[in-house]
N, C-alpha and C. Protein backbone atom coordinates (compact mmCIF):
# COMPACT_ATOMS: atom_id res chain seq x y z
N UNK A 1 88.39 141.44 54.63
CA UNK A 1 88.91 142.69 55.15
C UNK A 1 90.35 142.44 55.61
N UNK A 2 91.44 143.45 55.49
CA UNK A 2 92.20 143.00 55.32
C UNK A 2 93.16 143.98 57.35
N UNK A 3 93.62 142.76 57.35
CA UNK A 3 94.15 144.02 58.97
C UNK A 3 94.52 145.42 59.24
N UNK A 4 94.71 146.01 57.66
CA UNK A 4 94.80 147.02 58.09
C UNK A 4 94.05 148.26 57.54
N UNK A 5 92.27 147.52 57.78
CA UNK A 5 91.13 148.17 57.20
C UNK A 5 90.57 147.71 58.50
N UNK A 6 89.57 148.24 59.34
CA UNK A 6 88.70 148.12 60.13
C UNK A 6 87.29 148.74 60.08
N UNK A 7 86.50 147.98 59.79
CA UNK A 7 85.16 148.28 59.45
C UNK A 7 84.35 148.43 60.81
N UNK A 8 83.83 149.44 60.81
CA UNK A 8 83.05 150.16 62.08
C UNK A 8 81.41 150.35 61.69
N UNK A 9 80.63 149.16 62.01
CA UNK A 9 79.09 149.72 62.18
C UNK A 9 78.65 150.29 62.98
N UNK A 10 77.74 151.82 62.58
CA UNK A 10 76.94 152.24 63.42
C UNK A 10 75.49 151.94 63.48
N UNK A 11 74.86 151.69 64.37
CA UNK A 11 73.31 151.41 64.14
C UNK A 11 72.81 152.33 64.50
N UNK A 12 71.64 153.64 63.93
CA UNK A 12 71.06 154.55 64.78
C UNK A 12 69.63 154.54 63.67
N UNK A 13 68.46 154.22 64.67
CA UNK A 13 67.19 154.07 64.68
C UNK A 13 66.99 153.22 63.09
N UNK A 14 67.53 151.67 63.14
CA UNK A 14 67.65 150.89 62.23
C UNK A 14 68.39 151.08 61.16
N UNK A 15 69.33 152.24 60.76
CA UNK A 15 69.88 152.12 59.97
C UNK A 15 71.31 151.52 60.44
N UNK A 16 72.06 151.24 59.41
CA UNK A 16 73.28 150.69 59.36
C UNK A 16 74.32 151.98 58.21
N UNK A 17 75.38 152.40 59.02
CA UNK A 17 76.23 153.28 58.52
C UNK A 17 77.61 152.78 58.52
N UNK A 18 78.23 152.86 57.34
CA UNK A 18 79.41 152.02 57.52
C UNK A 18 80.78 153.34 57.40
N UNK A 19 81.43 153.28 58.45
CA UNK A 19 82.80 154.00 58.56
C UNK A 19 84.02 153.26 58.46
N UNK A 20 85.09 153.49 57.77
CA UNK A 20 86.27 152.50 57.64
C UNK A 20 87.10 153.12 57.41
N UNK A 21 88.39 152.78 58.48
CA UNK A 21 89.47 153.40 58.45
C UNK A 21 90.85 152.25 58.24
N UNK A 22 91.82 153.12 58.19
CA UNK A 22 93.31 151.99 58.21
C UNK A 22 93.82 152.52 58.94
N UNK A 23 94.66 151.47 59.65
CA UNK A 23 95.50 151.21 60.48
C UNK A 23 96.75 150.63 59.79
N UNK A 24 97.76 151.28 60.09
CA UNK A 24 98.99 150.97 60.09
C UNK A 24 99.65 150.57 60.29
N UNK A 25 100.08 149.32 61.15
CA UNK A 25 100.98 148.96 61.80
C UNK A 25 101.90 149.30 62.19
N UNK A 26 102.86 149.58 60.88
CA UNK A 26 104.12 149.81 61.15
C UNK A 26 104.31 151.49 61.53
N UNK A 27 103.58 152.00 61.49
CA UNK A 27 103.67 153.67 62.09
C UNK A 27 103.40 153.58 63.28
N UNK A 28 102.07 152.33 63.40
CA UNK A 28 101.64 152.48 65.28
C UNK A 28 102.73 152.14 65.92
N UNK A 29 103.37 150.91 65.43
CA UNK A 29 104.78 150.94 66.30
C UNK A 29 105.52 151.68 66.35
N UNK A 30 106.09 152.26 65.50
CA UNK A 30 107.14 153.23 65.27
C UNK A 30 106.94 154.24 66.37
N UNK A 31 105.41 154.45 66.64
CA UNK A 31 104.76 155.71 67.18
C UNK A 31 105.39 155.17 68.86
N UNK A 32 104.60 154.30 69.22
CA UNK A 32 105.30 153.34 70.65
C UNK A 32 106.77 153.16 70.79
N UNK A 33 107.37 153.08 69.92
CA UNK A 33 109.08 152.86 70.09
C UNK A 33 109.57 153.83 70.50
N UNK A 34 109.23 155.05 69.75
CA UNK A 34 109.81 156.51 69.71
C UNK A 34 108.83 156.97 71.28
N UNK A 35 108.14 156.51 71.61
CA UNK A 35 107.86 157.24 73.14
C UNK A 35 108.09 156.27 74.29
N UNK A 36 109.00 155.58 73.86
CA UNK A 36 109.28 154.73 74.87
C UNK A 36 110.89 154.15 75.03
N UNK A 37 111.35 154.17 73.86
CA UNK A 37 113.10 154.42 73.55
C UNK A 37 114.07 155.14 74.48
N UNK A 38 114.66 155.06 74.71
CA UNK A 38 115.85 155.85 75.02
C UNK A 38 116.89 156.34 74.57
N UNK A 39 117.70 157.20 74.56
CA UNK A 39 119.21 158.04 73.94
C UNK A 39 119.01 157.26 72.52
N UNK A 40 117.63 157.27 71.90
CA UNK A 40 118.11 157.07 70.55
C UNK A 40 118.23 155.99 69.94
N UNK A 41 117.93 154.93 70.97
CA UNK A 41 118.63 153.97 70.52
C UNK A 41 117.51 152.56 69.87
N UNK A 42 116.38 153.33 69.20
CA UNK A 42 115.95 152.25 68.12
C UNK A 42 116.41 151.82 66.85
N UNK A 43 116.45 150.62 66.67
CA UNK A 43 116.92 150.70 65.02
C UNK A 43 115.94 149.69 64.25
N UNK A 44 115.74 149.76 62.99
CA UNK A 44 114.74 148.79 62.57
C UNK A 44 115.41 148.29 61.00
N UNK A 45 114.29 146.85 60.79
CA UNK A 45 115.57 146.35 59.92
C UNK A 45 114.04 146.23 58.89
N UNK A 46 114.07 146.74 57.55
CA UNK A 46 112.56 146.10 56.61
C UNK A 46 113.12 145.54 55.63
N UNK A 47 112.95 144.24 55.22
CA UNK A 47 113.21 143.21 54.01
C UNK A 47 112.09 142.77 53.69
N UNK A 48 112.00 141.64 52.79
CA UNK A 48 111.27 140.98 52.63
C UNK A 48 110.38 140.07 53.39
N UNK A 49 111.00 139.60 54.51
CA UNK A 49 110.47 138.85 55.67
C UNK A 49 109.57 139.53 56.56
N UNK A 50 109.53 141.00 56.48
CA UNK A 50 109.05 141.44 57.10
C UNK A 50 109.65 142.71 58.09
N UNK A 51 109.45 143.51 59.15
CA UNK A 51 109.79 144.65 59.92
C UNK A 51 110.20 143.89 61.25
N UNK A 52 111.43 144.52 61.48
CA UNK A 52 112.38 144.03 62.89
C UNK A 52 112.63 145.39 63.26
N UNK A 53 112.29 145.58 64.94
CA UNK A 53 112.75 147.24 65.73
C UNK A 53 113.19 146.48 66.95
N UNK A 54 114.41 147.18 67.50
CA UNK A 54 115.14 146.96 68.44
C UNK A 54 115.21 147.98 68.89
N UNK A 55 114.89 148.35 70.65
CA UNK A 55 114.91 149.37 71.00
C UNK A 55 115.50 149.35 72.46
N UNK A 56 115.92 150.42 72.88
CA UNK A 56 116.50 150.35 74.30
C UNK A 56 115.53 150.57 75.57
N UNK A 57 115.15 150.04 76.19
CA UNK A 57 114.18 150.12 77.37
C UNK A 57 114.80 150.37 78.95
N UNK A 58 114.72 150.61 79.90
CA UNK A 58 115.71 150.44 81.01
C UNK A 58 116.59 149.72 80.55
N UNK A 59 116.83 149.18 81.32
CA UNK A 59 118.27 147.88 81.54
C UNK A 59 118.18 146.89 80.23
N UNK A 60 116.84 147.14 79.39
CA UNK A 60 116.72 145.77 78.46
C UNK A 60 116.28 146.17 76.94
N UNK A 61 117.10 145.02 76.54
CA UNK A 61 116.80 145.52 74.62
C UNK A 61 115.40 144.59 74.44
N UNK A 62 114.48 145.42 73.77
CA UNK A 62 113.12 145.21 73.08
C UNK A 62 112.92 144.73 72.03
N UNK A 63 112.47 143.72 71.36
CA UNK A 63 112.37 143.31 70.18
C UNK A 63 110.98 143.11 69.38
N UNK A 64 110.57 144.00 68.37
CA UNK A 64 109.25 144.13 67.69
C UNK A 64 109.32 143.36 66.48
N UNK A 65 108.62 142.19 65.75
CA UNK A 65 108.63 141.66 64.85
C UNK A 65 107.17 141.75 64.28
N UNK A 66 107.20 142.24 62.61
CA UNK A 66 105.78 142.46 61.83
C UNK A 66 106.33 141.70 60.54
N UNK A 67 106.06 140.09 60.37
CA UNK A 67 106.24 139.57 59.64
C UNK A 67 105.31 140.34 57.69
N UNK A 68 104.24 140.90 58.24
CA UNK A 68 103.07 141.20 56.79
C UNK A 68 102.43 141.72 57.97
N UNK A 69 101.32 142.21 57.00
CA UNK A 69 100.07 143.00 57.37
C UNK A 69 99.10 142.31 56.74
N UNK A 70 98.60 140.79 56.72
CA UNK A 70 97.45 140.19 56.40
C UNK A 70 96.76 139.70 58.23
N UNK A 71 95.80 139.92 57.79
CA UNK A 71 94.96 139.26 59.62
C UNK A 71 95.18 138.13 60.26
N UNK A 72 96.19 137.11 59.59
CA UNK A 72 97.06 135.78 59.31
C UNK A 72 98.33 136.27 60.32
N UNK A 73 99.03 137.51 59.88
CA UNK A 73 99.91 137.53 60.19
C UNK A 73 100.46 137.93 61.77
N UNK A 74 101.68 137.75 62.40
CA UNK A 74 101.46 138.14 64.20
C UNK A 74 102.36 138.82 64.58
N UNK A 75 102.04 139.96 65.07
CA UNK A 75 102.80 140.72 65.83
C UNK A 75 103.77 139.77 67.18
N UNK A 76 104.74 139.86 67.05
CA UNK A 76 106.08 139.34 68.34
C UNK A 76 106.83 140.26 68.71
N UNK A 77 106.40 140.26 70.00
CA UNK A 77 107.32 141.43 70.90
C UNK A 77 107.79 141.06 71.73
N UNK A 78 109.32 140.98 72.19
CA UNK A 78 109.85 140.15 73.61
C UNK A 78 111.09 140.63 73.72
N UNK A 79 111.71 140.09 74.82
CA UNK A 79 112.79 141.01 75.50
C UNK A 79 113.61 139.96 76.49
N UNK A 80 114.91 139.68 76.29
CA UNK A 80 115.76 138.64 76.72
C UNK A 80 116.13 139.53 78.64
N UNK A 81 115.33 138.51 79.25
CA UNK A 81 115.87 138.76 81.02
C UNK A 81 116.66 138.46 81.62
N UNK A 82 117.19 136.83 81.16
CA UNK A 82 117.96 135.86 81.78
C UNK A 82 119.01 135.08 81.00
N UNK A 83 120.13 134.63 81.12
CA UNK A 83 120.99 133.87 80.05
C UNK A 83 120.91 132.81 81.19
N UNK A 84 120.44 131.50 79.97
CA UNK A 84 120.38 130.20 81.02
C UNK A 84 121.86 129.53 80.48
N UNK A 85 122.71 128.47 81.02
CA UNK A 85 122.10 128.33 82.18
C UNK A 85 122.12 128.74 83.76
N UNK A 86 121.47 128.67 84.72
CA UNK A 86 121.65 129.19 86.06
C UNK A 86 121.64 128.19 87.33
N UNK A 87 121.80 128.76 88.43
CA UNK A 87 121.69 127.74 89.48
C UNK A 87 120.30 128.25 89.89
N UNK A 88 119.98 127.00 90.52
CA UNK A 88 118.38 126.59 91.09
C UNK A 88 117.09 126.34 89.59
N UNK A 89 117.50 125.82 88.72
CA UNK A 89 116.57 126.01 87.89
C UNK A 89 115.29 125.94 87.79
N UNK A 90 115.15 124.83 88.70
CA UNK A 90 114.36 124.49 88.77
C UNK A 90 113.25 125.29 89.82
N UNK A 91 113.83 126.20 90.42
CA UNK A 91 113.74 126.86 91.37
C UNK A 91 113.05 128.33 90.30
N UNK A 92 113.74 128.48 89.20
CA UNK A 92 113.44 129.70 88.29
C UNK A 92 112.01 129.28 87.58
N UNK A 93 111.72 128.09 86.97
CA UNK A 93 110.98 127.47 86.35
C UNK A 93 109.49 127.61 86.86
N UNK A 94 109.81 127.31 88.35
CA UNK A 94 108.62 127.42 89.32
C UNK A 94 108.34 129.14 89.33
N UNK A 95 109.34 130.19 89.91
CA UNK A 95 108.89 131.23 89.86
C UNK A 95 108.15 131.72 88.61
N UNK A 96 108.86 131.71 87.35
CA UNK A 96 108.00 131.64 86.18
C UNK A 96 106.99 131.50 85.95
N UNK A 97 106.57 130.28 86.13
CA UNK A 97 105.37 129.92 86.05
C UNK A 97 104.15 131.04 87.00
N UNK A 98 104.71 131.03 88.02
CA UNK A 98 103.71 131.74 89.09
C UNK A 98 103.45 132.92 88.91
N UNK A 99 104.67 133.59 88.36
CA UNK A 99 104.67 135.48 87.38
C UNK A 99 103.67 134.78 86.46
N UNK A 100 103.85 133.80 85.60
CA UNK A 100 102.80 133.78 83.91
C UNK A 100 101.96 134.28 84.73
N UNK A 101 101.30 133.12 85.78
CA UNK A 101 99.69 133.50 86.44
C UNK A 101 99.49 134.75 87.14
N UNK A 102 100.45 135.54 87.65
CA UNK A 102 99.82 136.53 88.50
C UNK A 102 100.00 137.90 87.80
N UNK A 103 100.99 137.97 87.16
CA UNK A 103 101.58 139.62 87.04
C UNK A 103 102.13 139.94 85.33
N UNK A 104 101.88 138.96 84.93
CA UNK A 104 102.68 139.81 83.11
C UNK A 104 101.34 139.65 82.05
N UNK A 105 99.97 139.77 82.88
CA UNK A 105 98.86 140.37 81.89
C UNK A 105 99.07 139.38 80.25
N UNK A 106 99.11 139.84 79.38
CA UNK A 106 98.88 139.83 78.19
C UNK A 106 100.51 138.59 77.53
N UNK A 107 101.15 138.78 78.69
CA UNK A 107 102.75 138.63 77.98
C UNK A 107 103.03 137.30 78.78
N UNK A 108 104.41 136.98 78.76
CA UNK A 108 104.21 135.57 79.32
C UNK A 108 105.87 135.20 79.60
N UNK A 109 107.04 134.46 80.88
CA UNK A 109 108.10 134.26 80.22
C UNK A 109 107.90 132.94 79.64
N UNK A 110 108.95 133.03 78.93
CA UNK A 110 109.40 131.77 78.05
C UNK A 110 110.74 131.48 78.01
N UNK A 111 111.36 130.62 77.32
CA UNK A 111 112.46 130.44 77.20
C UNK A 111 112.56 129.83 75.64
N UNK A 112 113.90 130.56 74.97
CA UNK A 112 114.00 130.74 73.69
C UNK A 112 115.71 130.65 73.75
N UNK A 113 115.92 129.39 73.28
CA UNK A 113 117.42 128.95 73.00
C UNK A 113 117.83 128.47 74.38
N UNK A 114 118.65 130.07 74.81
CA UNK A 114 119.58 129.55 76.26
C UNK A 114 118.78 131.06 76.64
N UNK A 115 118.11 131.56 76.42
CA UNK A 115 117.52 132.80 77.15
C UNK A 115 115.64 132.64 77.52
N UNK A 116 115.47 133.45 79.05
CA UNK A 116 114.78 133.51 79.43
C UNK A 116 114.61 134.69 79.15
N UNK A 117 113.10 134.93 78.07
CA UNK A 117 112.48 136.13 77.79
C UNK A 117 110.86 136.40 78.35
N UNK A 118 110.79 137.71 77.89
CA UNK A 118 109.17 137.92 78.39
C UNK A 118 108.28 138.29 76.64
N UNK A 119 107.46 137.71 76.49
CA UNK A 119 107.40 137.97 75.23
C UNK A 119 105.67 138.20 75.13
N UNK A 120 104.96 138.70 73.89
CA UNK A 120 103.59 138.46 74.13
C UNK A 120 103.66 138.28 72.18
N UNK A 121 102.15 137.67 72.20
CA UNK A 121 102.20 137.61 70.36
C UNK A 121 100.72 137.72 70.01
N UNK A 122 100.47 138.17 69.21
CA UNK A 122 99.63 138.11 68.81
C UNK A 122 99.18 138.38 67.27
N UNK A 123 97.74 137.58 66.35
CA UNK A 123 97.89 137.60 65.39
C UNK A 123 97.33 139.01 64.74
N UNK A 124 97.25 139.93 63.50
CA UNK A 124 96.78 141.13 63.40
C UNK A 124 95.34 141.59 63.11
N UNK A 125 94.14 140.43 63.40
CA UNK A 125 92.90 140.17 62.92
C UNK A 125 92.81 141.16 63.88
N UNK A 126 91.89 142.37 63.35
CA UNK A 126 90.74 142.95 64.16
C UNK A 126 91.86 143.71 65.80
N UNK A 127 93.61 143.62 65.30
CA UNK A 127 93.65 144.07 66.36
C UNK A 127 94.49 145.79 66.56
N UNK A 128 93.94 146.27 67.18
CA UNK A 128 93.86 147.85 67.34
C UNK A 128 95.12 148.64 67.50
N UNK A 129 95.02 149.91 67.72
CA UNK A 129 96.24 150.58 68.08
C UNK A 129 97.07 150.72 69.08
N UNK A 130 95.74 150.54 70.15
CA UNK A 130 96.05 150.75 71.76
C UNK A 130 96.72 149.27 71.99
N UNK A 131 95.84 148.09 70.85
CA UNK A 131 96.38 146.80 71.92
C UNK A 131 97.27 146.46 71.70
N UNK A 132 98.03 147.35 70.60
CA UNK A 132 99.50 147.17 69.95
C UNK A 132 100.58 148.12 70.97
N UNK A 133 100.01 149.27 70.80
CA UNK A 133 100.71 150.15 72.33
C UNK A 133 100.71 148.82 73.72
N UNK A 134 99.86 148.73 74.04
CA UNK A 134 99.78 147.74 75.16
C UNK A 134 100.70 146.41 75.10
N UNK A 135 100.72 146.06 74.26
CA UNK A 135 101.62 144.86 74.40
C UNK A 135 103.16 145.14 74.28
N UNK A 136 103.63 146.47 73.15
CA UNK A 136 104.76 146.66 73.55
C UNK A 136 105.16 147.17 74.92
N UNK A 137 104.15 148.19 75.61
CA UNK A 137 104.85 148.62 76.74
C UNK A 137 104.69 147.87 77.80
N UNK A 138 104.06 146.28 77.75
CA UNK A 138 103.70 145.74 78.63
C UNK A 138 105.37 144.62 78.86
N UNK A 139 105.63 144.07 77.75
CA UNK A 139 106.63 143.73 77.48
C UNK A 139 108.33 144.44 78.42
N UNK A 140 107.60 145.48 77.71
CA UNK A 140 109.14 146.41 78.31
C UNK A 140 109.07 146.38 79.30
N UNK A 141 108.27 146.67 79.98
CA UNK A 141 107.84 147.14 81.44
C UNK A 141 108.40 145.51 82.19
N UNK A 142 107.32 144.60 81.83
CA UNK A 142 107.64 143.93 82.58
C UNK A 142 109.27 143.13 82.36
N UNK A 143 109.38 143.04 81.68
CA UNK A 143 111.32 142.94 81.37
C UNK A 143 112.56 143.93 82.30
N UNK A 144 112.14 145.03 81.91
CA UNK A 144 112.78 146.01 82.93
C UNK A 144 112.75 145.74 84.37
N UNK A 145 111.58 145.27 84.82
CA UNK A 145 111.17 145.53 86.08
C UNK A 145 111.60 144.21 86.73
N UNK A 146 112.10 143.23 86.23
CA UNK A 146 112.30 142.03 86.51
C UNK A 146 113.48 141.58 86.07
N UNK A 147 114.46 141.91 85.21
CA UNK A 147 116.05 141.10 84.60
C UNK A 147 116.87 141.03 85.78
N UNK A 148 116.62 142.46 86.18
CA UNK A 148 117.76 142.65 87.00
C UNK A 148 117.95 141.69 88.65
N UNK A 149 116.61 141.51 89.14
CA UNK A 149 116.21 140.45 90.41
C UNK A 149 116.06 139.15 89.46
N UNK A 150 116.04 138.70 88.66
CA UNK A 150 115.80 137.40 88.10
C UNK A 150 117.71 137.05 88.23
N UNK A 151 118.29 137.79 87.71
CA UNK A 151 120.00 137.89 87.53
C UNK A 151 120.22 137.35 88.90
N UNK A 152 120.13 138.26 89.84
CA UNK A 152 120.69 138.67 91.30
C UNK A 152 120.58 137.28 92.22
N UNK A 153 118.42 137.19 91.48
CA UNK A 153 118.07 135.71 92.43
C UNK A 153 118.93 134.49 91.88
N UNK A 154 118.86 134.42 90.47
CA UNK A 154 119.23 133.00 89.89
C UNK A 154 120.61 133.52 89.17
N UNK A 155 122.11 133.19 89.62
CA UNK A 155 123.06 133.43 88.76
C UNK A 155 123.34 132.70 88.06
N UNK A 156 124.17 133.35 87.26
CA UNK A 156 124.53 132.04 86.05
C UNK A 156 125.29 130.51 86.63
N UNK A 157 125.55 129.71 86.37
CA UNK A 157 126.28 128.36 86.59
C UNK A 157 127.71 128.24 86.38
């Protein structure tokens, strides 16, 4: 079955009824970008490699990556908070860690090059519409809600 077929059994008084629908990916996002965007400002890139959307969120640019649509393949969504490097790092490293555990759910920061992002991933087996809504707006959310005190606490060097 392929990710963007989902096979739905019903069982009622021993029988087995099979319903199957598709899912889209790239519309479910599209659908999440466009209600969550601002002044317009998504843009998306489709080649061969796959679907890239960049979108404007509060204070922070959003980044959606859909390499394929096989159940193999993984949705990456993340959003740059911090340009390292900063003072107290070690000091940032620790807070980090303690947000992974308490407060960014599904998503996680990381650090990618010289930037501190919030990112979540996941692969497309068996996974839904909502949990695709959910991870982008979880992303944004928590990016927004945090660049600007991550900046303020830890400045650059």
């Amino acid at each position: 079955m392929s990710a963007y077929e989902l096979e739905l059994e019903t069982t009622e008084a021993g029988t087995s009824e099979d319903a199957s629908f598709t899912v889209n990916y790239v519309e479910v996002i599209e659908t999440v970008i466009s209600s969550l965007q601002q002044d317009q400002s998504a843009m998306v890139s489709h080649t061969e490699e796959g679907h890239l959307w960049k979108f404007k969120y509060g204070s922070v640019e959003v980044f959606v990556q859909l390499p394929g649509t096989s159940d193999e393949d993984t949705l990456t969504v993340w959003s740059s908070v911090l340009k390292l490097p900063v003072q107290n790092e070690t000091q940032l490293m620790r807070k980090l860690l303690e947000m992974n555990w308490t407060s960014t759910f599904e998503a996680r920061f990381a650090i990618v090059g010289d930037q501190v992002v919030v990112s979540a991933q996941r692969t497309l087996a068996e996974l839904s519409p909502a949990e695709v809504s959910r991870n982008i707006t979880i992303v944004a959310t928590i990016a927004d809600d945090n660049d600007e005190a991550l900046q303020a606490e830890f400045p650059a060097q």
